[in-house]
Protein backbone atom coordinates (compact mmCIF):
# COMPACT_ATOMS: atom_id res chain seq x y z
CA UNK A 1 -32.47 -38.04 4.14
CA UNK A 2 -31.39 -37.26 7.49
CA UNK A 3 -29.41 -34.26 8.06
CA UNK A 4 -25.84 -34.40 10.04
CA UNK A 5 -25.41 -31.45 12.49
CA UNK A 6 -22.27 -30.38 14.11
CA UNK A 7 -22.14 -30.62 18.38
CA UNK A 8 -21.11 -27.22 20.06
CA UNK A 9 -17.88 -27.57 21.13
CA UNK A 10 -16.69 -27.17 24.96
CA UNK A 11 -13.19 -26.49 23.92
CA UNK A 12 -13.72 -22.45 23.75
CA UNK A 13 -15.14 -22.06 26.69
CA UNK A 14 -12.55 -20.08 28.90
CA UNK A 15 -12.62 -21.86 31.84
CA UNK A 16 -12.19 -25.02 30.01
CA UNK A 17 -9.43 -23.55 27.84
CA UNK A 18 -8.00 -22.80 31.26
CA UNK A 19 -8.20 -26.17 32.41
CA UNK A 20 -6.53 -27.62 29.14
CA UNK A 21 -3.98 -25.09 28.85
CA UNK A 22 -1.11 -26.52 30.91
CA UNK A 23 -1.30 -29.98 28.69
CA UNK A 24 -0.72 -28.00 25.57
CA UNK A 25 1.71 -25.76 26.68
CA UNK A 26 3.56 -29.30 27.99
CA UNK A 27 2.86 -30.81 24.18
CA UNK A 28 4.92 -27.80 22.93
CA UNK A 29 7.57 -27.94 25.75
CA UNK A 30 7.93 -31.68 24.94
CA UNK A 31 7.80 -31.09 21.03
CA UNK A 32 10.67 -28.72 21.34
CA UNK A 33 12.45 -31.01 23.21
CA UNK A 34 12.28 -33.93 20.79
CA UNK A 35 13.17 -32.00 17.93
CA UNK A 36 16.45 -31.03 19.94
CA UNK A 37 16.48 -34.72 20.78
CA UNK A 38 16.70 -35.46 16.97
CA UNK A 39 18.61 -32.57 16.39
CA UNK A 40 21.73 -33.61 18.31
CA UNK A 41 21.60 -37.04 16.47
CA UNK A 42 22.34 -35.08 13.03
CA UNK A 43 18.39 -36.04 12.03
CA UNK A 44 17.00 -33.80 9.50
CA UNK A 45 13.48 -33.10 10.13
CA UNK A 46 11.28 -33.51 6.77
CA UNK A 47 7.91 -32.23 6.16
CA UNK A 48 5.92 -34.54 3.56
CA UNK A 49 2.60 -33.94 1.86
CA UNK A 50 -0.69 -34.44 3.13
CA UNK A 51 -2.34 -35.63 0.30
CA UNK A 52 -0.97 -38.77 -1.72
CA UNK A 53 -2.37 -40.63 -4.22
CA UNK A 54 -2.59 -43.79 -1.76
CA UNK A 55 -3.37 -43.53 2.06
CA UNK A 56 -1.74 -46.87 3.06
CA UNK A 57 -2.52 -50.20 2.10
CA UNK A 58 -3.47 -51.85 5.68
CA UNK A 59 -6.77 -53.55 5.63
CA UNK A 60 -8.36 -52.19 9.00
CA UNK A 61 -6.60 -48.77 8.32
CA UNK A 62 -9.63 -45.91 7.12
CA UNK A 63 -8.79 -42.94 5.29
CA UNK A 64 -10.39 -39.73 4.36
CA UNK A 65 -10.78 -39.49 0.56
CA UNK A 66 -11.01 -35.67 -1.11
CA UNK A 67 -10.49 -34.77 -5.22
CA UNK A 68 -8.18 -32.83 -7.25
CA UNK A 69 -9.25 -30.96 -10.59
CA UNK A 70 -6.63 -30.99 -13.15
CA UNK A 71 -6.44 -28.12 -15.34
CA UNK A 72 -8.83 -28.51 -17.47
CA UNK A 73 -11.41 -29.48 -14.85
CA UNK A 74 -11.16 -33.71 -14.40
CA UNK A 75 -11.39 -35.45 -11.36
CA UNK A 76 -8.47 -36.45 -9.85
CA UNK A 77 -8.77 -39.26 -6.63
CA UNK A 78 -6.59 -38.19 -3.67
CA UNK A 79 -6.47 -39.24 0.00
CA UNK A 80 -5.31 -37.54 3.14
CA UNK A 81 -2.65 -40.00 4.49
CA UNK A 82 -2.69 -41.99 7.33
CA UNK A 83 0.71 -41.83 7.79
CA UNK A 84 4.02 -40.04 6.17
CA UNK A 85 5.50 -43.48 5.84
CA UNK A 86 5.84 -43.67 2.33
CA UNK A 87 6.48 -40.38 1.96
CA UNK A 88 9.78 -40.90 4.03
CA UNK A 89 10.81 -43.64 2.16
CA UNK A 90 10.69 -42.25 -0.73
CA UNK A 91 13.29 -39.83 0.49
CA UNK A 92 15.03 -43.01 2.28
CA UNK A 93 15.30 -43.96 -1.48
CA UNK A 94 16.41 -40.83 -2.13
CA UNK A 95 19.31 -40.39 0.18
CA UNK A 96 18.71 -39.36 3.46
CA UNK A 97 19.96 -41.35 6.15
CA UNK A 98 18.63 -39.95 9.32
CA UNK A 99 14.95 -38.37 9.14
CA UNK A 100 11.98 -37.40 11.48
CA UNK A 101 8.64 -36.01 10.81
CA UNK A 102 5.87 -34.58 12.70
CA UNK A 103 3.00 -35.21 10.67
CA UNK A 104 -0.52 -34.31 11.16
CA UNK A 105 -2.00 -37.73 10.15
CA UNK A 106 -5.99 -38.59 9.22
CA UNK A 107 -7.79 -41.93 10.16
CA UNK A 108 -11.90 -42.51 9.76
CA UNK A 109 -14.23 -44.20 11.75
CA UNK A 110 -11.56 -43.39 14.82
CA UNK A 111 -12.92 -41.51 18.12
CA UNK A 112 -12.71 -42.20 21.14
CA UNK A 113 -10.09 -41.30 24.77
CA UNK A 114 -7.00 -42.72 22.65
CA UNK A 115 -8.35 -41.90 18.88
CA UNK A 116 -8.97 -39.16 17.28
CA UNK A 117 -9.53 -38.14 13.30
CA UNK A 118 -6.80 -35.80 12.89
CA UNK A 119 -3.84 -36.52 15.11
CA UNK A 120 -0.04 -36.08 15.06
CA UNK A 121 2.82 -38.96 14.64
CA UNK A 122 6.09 -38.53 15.21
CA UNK A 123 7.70 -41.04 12.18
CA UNK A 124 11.47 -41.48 12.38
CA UNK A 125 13.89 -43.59 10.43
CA UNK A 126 17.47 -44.68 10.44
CA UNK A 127 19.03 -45.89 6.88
CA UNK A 128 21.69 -48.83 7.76
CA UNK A 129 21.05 -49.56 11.52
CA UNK A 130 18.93 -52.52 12.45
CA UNK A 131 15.63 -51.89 14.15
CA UNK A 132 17.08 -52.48 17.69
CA UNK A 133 18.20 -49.36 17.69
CA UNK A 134 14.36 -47.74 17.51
CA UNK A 135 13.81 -49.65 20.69
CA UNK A 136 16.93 -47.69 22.35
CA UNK A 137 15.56 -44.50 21.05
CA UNK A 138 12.09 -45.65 22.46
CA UNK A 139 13.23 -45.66 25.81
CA UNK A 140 15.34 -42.23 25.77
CA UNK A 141 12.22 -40.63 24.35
CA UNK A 142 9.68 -41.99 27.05
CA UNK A 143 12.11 -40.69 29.93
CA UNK A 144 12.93 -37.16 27.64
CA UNK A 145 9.35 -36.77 27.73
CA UNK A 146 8.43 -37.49 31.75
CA UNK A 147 11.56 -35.36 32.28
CA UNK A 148 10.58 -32.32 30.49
CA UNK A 149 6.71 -32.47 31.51
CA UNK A 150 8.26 -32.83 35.23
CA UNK A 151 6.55 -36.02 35.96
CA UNK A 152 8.33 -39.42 37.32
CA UNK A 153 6.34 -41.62 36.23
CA UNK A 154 3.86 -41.96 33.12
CA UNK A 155 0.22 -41.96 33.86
CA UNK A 156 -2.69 -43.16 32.21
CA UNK A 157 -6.13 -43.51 34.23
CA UNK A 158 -4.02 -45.14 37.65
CA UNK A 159 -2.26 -47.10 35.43
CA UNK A 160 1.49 -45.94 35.77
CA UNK A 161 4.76 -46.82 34.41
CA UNK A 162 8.65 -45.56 35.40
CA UNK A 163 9.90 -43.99 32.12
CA UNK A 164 13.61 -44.49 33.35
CA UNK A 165 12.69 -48.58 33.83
CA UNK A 166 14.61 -50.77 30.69
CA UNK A 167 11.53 -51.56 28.55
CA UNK A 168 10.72 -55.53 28.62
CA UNK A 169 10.99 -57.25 25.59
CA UNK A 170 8.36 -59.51 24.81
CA UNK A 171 8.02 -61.75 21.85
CA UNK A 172 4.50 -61.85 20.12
CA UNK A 173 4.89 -65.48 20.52
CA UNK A 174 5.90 -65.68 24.18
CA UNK A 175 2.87 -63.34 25.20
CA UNK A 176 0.46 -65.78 23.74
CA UNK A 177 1.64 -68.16 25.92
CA UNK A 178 2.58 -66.04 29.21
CA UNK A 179 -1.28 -64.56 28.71
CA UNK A 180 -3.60 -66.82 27.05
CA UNK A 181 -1.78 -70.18 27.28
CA UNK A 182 -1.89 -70.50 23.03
CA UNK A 183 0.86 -71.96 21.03
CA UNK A 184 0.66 -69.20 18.14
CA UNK A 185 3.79 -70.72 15.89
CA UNK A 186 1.92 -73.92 16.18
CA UNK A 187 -0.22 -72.44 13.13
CA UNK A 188 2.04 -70.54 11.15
CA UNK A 189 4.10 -72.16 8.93
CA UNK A 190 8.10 -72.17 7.74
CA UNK A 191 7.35 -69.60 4.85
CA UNK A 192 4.62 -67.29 7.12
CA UNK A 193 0.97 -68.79 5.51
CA UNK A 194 -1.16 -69.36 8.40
CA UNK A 195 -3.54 -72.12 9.33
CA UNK A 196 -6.50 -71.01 10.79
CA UNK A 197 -8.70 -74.04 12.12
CA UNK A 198 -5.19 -74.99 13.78
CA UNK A 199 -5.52 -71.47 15.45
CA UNK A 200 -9.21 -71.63 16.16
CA UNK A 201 -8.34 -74.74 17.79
CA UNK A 202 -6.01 -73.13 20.04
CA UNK A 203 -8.55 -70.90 21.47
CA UNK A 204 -10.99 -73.15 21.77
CA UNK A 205 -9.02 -75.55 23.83
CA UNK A 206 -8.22 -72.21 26.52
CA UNK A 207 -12.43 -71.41 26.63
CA UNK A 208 -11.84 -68.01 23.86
CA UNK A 209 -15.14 -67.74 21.43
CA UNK A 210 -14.47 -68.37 18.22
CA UNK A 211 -16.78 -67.81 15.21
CA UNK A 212 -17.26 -69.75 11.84
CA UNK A 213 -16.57 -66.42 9.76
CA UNK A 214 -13.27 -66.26 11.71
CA UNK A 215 -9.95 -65.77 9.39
CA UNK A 216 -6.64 -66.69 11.26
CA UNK A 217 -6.22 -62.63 11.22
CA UNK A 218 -9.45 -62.52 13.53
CA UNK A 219 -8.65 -64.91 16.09
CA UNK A 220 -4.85 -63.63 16.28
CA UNK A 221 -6.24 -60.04 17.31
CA UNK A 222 -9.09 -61.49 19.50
CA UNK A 223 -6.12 -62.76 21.77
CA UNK A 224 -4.00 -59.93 21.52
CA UNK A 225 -7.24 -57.36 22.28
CA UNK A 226 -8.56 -59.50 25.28
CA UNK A 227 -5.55 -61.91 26.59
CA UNK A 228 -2.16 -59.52 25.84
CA UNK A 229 -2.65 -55.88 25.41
CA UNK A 230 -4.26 -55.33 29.09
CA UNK A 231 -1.05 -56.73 30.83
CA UNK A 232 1.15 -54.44 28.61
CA UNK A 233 3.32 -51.74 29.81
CA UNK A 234 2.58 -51.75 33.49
CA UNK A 235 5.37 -50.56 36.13
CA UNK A 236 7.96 -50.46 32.89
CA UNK A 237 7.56 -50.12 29.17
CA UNK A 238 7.03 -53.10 27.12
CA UNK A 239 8.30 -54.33 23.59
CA UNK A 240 5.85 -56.43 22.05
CA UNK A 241 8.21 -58.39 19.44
CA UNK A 242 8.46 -60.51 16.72
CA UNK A 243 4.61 -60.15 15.20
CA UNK A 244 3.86 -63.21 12.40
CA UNK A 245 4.91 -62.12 9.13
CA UNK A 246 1.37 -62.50 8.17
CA UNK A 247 0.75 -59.37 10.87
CA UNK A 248 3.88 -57.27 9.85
CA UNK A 249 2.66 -56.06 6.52
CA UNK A 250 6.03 -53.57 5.70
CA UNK A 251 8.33 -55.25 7.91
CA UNK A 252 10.83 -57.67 6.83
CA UNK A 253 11.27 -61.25 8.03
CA UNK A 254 13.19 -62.14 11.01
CA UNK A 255 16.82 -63.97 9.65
CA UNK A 256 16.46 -66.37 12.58
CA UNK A 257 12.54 -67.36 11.69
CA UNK A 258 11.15 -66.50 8.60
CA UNK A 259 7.75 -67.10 10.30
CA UNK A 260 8.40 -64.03 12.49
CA UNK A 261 9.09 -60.56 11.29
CA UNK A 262 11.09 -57.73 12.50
CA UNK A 263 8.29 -55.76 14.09
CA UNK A 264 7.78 -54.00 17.43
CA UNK A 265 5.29 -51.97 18.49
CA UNK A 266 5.77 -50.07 21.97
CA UNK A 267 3.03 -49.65 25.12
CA UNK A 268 3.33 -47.66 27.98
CA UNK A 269 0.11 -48.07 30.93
CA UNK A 270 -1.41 -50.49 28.99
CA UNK A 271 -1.47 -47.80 25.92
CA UNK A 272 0.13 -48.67 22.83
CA UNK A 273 2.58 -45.83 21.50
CA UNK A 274 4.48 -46.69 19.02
CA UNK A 275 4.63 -49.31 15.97
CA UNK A 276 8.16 -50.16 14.40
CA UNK A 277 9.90 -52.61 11.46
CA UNK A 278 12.65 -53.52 9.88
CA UNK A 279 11.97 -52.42 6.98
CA UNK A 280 10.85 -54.72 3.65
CA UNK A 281 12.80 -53.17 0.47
CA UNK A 282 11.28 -56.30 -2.02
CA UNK A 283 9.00 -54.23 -4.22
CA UNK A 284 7.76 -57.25 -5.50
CA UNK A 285 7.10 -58.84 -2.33
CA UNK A 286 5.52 -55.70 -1.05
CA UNK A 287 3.42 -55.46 -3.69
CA UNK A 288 2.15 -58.82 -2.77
CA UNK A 289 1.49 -57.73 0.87
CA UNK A 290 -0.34 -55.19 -0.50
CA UNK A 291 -2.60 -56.81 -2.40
CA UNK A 292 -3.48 -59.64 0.11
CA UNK A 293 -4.02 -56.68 2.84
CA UNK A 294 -6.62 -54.98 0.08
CA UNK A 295 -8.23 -57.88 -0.63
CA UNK A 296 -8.84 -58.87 3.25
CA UNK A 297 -10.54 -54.87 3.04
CA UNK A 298 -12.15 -55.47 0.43
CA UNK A 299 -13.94 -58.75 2.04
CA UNK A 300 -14.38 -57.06 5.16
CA UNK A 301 -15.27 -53.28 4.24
CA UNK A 302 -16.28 -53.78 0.66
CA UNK A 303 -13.59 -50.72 -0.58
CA UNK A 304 -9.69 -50.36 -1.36
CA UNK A 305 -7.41 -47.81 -1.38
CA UNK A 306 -5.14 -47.96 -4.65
CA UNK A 307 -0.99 -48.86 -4.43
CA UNK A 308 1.36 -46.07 -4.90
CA UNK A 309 3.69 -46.89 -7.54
CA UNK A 310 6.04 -44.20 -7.24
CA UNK A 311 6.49 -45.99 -3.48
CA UNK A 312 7.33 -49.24 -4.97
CA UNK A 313 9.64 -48.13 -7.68
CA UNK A 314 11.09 -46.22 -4.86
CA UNK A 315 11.77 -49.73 -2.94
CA UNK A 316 14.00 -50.43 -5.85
CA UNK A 317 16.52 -48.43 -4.47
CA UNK A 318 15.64 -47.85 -0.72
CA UNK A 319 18.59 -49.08 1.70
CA UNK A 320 18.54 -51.33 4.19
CA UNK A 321 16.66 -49.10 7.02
CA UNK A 322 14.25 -49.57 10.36
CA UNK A 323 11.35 -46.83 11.15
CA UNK A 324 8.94 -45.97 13.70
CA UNK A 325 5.42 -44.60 14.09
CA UNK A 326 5.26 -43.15 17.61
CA UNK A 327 1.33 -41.83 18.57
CA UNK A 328 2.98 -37.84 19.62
CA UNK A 329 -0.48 -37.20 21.63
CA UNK A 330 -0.62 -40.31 23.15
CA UNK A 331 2.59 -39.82 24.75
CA UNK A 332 1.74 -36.05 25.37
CA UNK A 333 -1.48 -37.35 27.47
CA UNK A 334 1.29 -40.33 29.66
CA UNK A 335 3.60 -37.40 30.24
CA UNK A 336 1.12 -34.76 31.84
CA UNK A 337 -1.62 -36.87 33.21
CA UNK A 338 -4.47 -35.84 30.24
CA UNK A 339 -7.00 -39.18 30.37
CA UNK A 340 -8.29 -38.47 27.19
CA UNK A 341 -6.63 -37.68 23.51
CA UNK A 342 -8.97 -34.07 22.89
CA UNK A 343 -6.85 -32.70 26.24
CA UNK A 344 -3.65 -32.11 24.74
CA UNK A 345 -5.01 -31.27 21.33
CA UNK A 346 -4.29 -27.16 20.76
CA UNK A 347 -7.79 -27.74 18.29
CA UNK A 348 -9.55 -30.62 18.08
CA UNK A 349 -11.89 -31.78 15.55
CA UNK A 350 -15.97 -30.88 15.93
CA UNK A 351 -17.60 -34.11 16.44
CA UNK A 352 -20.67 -34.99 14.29
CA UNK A 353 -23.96 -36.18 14.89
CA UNK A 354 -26.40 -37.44 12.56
C-alpha cells in the first residue's frame, strides 16, 4: 500500500504571503464591489448548502463524496456540490426572482493554473428575463472588475483583453466554421440526436485525428479544445453561443432551432469565465438529460452521482428564468495580473502526493 503524504506548502512563508497579498486584498475589493453591483439591482444574495444529496449530473463533472450518520448511526451518502445551481433553483421555485450566490464550490481530479479543488463561483439568476440579459450583466461585471482592481485591460499570461470592448457574439456553430472549417449542424439533427460518423467525417476531411472509440461528444470537444477555445476572448470578450442541445445539458432549446440551445458560456484572454442557459423547467425532460449524461459517466468513468428529486419536483413549479456560473477567481486572477488560480486564493488547498 503506498502511503499519500502532504507537500509543504509555500503559501506561509512571509515573503511569499507578501508577494500574494495585494491579489487578495483586490479579490475582496472586487467582491465588495459585486455584491454592491447586485445590490443596486434589488438581488438578494442567498447562501445554499454545501452538501446535497446529488453533486450535479454532468458526465465529465467530479465530485467529492463524504457520509452522514443518521441518528441512530446509518450511513447516509452525501456529496460536496459542484455548484449551488440546484440549490438556487429550488428557491427560483420557491419565489425569488432576483438571486446571487458566492459559493465555495468542490471539483476532483481538477489542478492546475486555472483549476483548483475548492474554488469560488459567483451563480446568479434572473426569474422572467431571457438569458440575453446575463450577457449584458457579463460585460458590466468584466469592466466593474478592471475598474475596481485599477487595471485597463484584463491580463492573462500576455494575453489581454479591453473590459470596456462590447463582447463578440459567436455562435457555437459559426466558430466551427470560422476556426476549423467543420459544418457542425451538418450532424445534428431537427430534434438534437447527433450523428457521429457524419461528425467524424467532418474532421477527417480538415486533417483532425479521430479515433474508433470516438462518441459525437468526443470529437465535438476535440474541436472546441484545439480549433476554437485558443482564438477566444482576445482584444474583447467573447460569447460563445448557441452550444448543440446535445452539449447544453440544463439549458433549454433555442425557439428558432431546436437543434441549438440557449447556452453561452463567456472567455476573456483565451480563459473561459463564465457558463450560462436559458433555463430547462421540463422535469421530465431533464430527467432524461440526466440520465443520458450519467450513463455517458458511467461508460467513461465507471461511477454516477444519483438525481436529486427534490430538484426535479422543484422544476414543476420553477418560472421561466436564465442563470450564470461565473469562475469568481478566474476573473480575480484577469483583473490583477495573478497567472495562476493559488495567487488570489486567501488559503489554498495542500496538494497531495502519493
Amino acid at each position: 500500500m503506498t502511503a499519500t503524504t502532504i507537500k509543504a506548502s509555500p503559501w506561509w512563508t512571509r515573503s511569499v504571503h507578501a508577494d500574494r497579498r495585494p491579489f487578495l486584498i483586490g479579490r475582496n475589493a472586487i467582491q465588495a464591489a459585486l455584491r454592491g453591483y447586485f445590490a443596486s439591482r434589488d438581488f438578494v444574495e442567498v447562501d445554499t448548502a454545501t452538501l446535497q444529496v446529488s453533486p450535479g449530473n454532468e458526465a465529465h463533472l467530479h465530485a467529492f463524496a463524504t457520509e452522514a450518520l443518521t441518528t441512530d448511526g446509518r450511513p447516509a451518502p452525501l456529496y460536496l456540490h459542484t455548484s449551488p445551481e440546484f440549490a438556487c433553483k429550488k428557491l427560483l421555485a420557491a419565489g425569488e426572482t432576483r438571486i446571487a450566490c458566492f459559493a465555495h464550490v468542490y471539483r476532483n481530479r481538477e489542478r492546475g493554473p486555472l483549476h483548483h479543488p475548492e474554488f469560488t463561483m459567483l451563480e446568479w439568476y434572473r426569474a422572467g428575463e431571457p438569458y440575453e440579459k446575463l450577457m449584458a450583466d457579463c460585460a458590466e461585471i468584466l469592466a466593474l472588475a478592471a475598474e475596481t482592481a485599477g487595471a485597463r485591460q484584463l491580463t492573462y499570461r500576455g494575453a489581454t483583453t479591453d473590459p470596456l470592448l462590447e463582447p463578440e457574439r459567436l455562435s457555437v456553430a459559426a466558430a466551427f466554421d470560422r476556426y476549423a472549417g467543420v459544418d457542425l449542424l451538418s450532424s445534428v439533427a431537427a430534434d438534437g440526436t447527433t450523428d457521429r460518423d457524419h461528425l467524424a467525417a467532418e474532421l477527417s476531411r480538415v486533417g483532425m485525428r479521430v479515433a474508433e472509440d470516438d462518441g459525437w461528444a468526443d470529437l465535438f470537444s476535440r474541436v472546441l479544445v484545439e480549433k476554437i477555445e485558443p482564438h477566444l476572448g482576445f482584444g474583447r470578450p467573447t460569447i460563445l453561443d448557441e452550444y448543440p442541445v446535445s452539449e447544453a445539458a440544463l439549458a433549454r432549446p433555442a425557439a428558432h432551432d431546436r437543434r441549438v440551445a440557449e447556452r453561452f458560456e463567456l472567455y476573456a484572454c483565451g480563459v473561459e469565465l463564465a457558463n450560462a442557459f436559458g433555463e430547462l423547467t421540463n422535469s421530465v425532460e431533464q430527467r432524461r438529460r440526466f440520465e443520458i449524461e450519467m450513463a455517458e459517466k458511467a461508460r467513461i468513468y465507471g461511477e454516477i452521482y444519483p438525481l436529486d428529486e427534490d430538484f426535479l419536483a422543484a422544476l414543476a413549479s420553477m418560472p421561466q428564468a436564465s442563470g450564470i456560473a461565473l469562475g469568481f477567481d478566474r476573473l480575480v486572477m484577469l483583473a490583477t495580473g495573478a497567472s495562476r488560480i493559488d495567487q488570489v486564493l486567501w488559503a489554498p488547498v495542500a496538494e497531495t502526493d502519493r
